[in-house]
N, C-alpha and C. Protein backbone atom coordinates (compact mmCIF):
# COMPACT_ATOMS: atom_id res chain seq x y z
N UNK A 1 0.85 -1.20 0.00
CA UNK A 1 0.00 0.00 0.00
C UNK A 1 0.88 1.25 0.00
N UNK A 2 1.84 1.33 0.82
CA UNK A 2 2.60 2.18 0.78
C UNK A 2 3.65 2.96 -0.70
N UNK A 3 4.07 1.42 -0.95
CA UNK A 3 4.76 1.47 -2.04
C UNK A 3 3.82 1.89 -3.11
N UNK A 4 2.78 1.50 -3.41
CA UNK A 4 1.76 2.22 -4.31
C UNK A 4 1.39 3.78 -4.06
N UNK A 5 1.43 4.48 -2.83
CA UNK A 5 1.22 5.62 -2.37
C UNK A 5 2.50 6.41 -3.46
N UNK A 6 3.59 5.64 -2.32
CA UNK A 6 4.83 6.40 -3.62
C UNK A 6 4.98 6.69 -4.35
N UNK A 7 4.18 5.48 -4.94
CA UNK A 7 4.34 5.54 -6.41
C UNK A 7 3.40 6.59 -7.24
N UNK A 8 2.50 6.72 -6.76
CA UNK A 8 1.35 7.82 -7.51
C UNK A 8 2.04 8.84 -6.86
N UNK A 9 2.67 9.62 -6.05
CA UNK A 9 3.06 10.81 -5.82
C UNK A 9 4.12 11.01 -6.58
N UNK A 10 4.98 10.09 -6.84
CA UNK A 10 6.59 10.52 -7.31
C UNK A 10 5.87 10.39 -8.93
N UNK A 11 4.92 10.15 -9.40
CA UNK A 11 4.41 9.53 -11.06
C UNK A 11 3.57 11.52 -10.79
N UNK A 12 3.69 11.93 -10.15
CA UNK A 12 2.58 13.21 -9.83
C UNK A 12 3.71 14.33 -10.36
N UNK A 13 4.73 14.03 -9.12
CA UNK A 13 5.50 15.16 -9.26
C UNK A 13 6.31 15.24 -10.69
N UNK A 14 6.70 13.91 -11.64
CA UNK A 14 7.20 14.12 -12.46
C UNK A 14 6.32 14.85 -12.91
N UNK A 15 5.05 14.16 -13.48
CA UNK A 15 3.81 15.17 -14.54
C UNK A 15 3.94 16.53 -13.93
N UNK A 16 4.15 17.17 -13.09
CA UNK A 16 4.52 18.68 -12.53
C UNK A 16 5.77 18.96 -12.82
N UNK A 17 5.99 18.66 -12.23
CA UNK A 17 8.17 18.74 -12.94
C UNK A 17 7.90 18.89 -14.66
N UNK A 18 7.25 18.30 -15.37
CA UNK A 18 7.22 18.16 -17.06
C UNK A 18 6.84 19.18 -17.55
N UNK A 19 5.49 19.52 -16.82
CA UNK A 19 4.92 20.21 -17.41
C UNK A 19 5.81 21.99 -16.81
N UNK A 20 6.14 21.73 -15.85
CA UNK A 20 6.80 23.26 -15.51
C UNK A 20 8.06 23.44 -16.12
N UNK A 21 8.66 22.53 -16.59
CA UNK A 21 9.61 22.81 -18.09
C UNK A 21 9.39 23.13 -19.18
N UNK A 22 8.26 22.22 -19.29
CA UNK A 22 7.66 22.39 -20.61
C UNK A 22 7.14 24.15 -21.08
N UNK A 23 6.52 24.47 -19.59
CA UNK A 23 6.19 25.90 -19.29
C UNK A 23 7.59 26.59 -19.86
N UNK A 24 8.76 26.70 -19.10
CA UNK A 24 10.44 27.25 -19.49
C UNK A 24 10.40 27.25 -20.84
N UNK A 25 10.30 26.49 -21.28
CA UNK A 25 10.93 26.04 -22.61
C UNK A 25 9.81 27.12 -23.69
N UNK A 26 8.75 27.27 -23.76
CA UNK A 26 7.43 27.82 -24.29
C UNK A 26 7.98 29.23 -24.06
N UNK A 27 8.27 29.66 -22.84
CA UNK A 27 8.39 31.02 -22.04
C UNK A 27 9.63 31.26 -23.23
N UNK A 28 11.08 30.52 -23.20
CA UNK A 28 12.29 30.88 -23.79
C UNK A 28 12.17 31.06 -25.12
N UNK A 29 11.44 30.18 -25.97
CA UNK A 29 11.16 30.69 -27.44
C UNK A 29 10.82 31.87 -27.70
């Protein structure tokens, strides 16, 4: 259960982490 908890948070923060680069990258062009 736990290990599944992890797992959807750290699978969360990448999709946030991605997308707030993705944001950088949009902004720098």
């Amino acid at each position: 259960m736990k290990l599944y908890n992890l797992s959807e948070e750290l699978a969360y923060v990448v999709y946030t982490i991605d997308e707030m680069l993705s944001s950088d990258t949009i902004k720098k062009e």
